[in-house]
Protein backbone atom coordinates (compact mmCIF):
# COMPACT_ATOMS: atom_id res chain seq x y z
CA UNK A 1 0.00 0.00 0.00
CA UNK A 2 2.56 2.32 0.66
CA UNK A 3 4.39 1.59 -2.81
CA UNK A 4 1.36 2.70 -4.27
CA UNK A 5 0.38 5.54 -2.66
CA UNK A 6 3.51 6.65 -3.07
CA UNK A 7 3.71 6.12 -7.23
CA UNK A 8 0.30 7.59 -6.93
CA UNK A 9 2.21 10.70 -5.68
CA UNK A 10 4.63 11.31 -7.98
CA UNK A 11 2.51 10.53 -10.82
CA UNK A 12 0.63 13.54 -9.20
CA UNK A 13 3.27 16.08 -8.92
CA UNK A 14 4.55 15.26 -12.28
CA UNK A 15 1.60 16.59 -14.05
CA UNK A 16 1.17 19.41 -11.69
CA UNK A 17 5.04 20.47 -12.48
CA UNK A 18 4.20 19.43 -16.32
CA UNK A 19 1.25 21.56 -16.37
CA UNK A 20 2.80 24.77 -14.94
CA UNK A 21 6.12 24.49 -16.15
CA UNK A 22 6.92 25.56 -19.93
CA UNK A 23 10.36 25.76 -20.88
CA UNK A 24 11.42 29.09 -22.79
CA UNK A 25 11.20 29.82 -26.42
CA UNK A 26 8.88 26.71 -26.70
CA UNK A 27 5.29 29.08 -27.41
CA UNK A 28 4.96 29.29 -31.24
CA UNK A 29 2.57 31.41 -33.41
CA UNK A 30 0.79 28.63 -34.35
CA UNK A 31 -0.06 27.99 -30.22
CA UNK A 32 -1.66 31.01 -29.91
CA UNK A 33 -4.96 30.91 -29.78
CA UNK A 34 -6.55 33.49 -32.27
CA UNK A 35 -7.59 37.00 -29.84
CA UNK A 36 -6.28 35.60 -26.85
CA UNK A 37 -3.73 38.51 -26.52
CA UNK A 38 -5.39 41.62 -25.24
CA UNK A 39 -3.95 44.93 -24.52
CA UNK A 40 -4.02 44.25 -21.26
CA UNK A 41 -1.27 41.92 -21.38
CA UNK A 42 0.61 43.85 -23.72
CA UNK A 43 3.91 45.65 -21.73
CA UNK A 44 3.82 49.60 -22.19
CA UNK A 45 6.05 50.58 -25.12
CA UNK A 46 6.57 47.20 -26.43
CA UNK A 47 5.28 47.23 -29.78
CA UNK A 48 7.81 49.57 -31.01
CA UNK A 49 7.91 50.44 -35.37
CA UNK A 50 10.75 47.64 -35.54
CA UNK A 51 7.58 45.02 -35.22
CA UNK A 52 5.15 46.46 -37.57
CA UNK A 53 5.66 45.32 -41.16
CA UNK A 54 6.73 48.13 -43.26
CA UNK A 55 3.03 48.97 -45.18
CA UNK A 56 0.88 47.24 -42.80
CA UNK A 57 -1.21 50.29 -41.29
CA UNK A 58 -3.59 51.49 -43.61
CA UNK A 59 -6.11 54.40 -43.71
CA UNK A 60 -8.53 52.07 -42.07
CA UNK A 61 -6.19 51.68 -38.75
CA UNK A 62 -5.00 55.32 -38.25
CA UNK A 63 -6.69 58.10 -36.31
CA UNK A 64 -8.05 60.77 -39.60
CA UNK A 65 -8.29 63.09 -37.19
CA UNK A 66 -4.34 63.19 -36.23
CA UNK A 67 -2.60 62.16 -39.40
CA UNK A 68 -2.88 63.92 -43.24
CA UNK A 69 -3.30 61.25 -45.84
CA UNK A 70 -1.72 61.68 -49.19
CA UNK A 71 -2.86 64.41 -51.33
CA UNK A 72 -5.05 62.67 -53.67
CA UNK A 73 -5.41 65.56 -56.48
CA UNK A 74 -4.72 68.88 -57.76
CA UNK A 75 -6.36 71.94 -58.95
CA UNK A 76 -7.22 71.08 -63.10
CA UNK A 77 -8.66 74.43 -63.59
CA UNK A 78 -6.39 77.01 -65.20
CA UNK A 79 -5.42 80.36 -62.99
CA UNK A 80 -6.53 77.94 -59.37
CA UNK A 81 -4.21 77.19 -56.32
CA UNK A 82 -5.04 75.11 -53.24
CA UNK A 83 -6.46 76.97 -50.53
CA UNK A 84 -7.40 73.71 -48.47
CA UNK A 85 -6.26 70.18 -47.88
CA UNK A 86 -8.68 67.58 -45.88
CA UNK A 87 -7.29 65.06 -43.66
CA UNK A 88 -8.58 62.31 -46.31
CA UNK A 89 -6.47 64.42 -48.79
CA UNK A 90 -8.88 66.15 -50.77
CA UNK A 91 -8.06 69.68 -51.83
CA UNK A 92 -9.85 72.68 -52.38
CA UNK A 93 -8.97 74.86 -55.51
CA UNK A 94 -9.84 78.37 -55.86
CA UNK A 95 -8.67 81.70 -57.61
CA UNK A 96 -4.48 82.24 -57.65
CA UNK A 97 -3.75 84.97 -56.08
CA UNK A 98 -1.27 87.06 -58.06
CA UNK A 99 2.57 86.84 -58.34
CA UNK A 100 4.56 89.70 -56.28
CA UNK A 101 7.86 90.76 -56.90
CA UNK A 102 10.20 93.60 -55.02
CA UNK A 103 13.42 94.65 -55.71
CA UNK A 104 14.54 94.55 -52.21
CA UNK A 105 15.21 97.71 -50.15
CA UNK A 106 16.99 100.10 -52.14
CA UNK A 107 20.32 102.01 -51.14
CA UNK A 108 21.05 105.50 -50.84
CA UNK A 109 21.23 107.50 -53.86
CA UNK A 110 23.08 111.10 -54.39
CA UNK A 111 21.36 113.61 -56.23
CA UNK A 112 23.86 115.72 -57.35
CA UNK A 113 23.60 116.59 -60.46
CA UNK A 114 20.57 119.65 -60.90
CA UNK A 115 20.49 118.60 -65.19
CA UNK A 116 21.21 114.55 -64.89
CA UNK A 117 18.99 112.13 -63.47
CA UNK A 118 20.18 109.62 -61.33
CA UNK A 119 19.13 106.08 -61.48
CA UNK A 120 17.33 105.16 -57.89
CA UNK A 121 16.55 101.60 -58.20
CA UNK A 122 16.37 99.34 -61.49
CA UNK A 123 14.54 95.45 -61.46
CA UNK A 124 13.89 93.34 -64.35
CA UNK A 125 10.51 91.75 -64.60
CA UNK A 126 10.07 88.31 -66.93
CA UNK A 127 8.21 88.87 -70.09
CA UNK A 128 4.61 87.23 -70.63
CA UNK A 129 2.53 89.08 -68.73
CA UNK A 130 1.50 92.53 -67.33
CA UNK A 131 2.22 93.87 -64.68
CA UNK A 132 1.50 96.71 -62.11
CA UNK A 133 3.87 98.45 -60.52
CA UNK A 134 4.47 100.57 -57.93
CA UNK A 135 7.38 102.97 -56.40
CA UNK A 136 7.66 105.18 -53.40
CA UNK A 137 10.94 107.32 -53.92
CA UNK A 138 12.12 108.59 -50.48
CA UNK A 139 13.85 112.11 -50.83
CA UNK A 140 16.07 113.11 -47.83
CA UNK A 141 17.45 116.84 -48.17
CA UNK A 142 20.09 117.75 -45.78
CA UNK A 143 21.10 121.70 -45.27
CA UNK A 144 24.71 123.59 -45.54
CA UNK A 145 26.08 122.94 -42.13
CA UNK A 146 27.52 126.82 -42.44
CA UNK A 147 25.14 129.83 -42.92
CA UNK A 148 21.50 130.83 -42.29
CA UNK A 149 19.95 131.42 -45.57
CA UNK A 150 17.15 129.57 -46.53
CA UNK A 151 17.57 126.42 -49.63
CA UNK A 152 14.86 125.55 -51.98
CA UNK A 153 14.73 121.95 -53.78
CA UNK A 154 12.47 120.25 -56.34
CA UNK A 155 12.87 117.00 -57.14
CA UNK A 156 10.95 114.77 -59.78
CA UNK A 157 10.94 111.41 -59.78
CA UNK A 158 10.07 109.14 -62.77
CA UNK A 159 9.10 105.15 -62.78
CA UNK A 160 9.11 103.66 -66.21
CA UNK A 161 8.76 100.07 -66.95
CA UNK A 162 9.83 99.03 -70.62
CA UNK A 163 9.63 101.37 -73.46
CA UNK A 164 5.98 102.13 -73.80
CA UNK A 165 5.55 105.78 -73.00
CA UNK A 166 2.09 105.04 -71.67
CA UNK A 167 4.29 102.88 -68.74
CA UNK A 168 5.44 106.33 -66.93
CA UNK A 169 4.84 108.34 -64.51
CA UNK A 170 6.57 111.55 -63.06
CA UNK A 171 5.88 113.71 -60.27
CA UNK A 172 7.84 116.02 -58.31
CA UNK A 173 8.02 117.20 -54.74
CA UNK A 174 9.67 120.62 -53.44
CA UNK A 175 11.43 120.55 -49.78
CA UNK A 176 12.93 123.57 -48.26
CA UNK A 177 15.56 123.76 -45.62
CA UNK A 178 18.13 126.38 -43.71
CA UNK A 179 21.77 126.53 -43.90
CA UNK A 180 23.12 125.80 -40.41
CA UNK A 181 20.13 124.05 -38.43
CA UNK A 182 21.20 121.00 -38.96
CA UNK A 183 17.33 119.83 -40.05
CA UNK A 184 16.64 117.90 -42.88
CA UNK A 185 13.22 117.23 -45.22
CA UNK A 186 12.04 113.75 -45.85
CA UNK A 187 8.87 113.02 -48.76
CA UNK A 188 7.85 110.21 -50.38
CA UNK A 189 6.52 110.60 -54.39
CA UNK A 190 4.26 107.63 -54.86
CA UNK A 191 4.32 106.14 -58.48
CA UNK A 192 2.44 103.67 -60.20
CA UNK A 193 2.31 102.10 -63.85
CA UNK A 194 0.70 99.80 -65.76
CA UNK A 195 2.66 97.84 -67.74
CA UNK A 196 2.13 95.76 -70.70
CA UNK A 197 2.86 92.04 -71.55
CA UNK A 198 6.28 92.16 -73.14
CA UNK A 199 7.61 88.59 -75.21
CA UNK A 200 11.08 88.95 -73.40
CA UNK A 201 11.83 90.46 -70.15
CA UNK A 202 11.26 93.96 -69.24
CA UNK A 203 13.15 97.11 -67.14
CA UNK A 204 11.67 98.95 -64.16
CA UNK A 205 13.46 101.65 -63.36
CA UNK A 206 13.18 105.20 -60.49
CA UNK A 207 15.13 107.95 -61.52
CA UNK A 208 15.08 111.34 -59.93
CA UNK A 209 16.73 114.59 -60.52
CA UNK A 210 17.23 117.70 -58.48
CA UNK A 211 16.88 121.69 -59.45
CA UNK A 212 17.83 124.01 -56.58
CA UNK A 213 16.63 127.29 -57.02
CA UNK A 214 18.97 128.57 -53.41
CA UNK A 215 21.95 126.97 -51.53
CA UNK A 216 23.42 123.60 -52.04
CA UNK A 217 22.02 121.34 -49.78
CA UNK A 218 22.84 117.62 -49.87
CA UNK A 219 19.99 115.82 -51.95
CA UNK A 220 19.82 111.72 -51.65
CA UNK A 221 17.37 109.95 -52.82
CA UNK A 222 16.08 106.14 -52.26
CA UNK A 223 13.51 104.10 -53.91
CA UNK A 224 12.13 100.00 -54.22
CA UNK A 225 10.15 98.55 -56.89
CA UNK A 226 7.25 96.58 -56.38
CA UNK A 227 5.07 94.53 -59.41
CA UNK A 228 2.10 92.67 -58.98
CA UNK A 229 1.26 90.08 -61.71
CA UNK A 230 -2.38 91.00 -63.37
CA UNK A 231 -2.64 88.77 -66.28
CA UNK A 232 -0.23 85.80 -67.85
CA UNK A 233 -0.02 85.08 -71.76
CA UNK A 234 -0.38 81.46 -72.76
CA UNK A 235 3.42 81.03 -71.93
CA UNK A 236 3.67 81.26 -68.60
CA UNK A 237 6.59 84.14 -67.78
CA UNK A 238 9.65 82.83 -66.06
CA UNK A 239 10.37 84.24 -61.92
CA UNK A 240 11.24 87.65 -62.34
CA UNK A 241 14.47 88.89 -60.83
């Protein structure tokens, strides 16, 4: 009896020590039972990119409210941009707005010449469209540091763009200082043209010249170019510069 009960025992505690006892690396895939691996189970941060096949998550898996899918189209209509893009990827197309172009802030500019005008700022704009475009010459006059007589200036300003005589515009502006106080005279002379489509590239240029009527003060003058694209030929123009 005690033979027995005693194989009886250790038959036991075999199966017991079988049943809870797996050696490592021993689970396959294929012991898995299909969804018995919850999140719960899962240790924070261990699914890392390494394990997810390269592809794998689709549209159908991701959050559209977090992540921009692929653009799936573009504006087919002639003289449209895209003003929106949906998380799904569909744009929205509406007018262009026009092409801008500056010629960067312009540098001082003596005007000392009364008879010859000086050039204030050039910029060449492609060719293939029109354009309009705009200058605001700044005129600084600075009196005679010696003497107290009063100095009278006029200065015109003119911004052409190409050759066409219809694409100018002068104006002048008269500033009047005194020898010896040390104050000078800003202005501004706004100027704007309209120019024409051109087939090759065109010149914008601000030139100014200076009469003084009393005194020689010290006349500078600076000016930049701005042009804002209004219509495109069939041949779209190459960037200006």
């Amino acid at each position: 009896m005690l033979v027995a009960m005693t194989a009886l025992f250790l038959s036991l505690a075999g199966a017991g020590y079988a049943a809870i006892y797996i050696p490592a690396n021993t689970i396959s895939n294929a012991m898995l039972k299909n969804n018995s691996v919850g999140t719960i189970k899962l240790r924070q941060n261990s699914v890392t990119y390494q394990k997810i096949a390269p592809g794998s998550v689709g549209v159908v898996r991701i959050d559209k409210q977090q992540i921009q899918q692929a653009i799936k189209n573009g504006c087919t209509t002639g003289g449209q941009a895209i003003t929106a893009i949906a998380e799904t990827g569909t744009v929205t197309c509406g007018p262009a707005l026009p092409a801008a172009f500056n010629s960067g802030v312009g540098t001082s500019v003596a005007l000392s010449s009364p008879t010859i005008a000086a050039t204030v700022a050039t910029y060449s704009l492609a060719g293939g469209s029109t354009y309009m475009v705009q200058a605001d010459p700044y005129i600084t006059v600075t009196p005679e540091t010696t003497g107290t007589s009063p100095e009278h200036v006029v200065v015109s300003c003119t911004l052409s763009a190409g050759t066409a005589t219809t694409s100018t515009e002068t104006r002048s502006v008269s500033l009047d200082v005194t020898q010896g106080s040390g104050n000078s005279q800003y202005a501004s002379i706004p100027l704007t043209v309209m120019a024409p489509s051109t087939p090759t590239a065109m010149t914008t240029t601000v030139t100014c010249t200076r009469t003084t009527s009393t005194g020689n003060p010290t006349v500078t003058g600076q000016a930049t170019i701005y042009a804002l694209q209004t219509a495109t030929s069939a041949t779209t123009p190459a960037k200006a510069g």
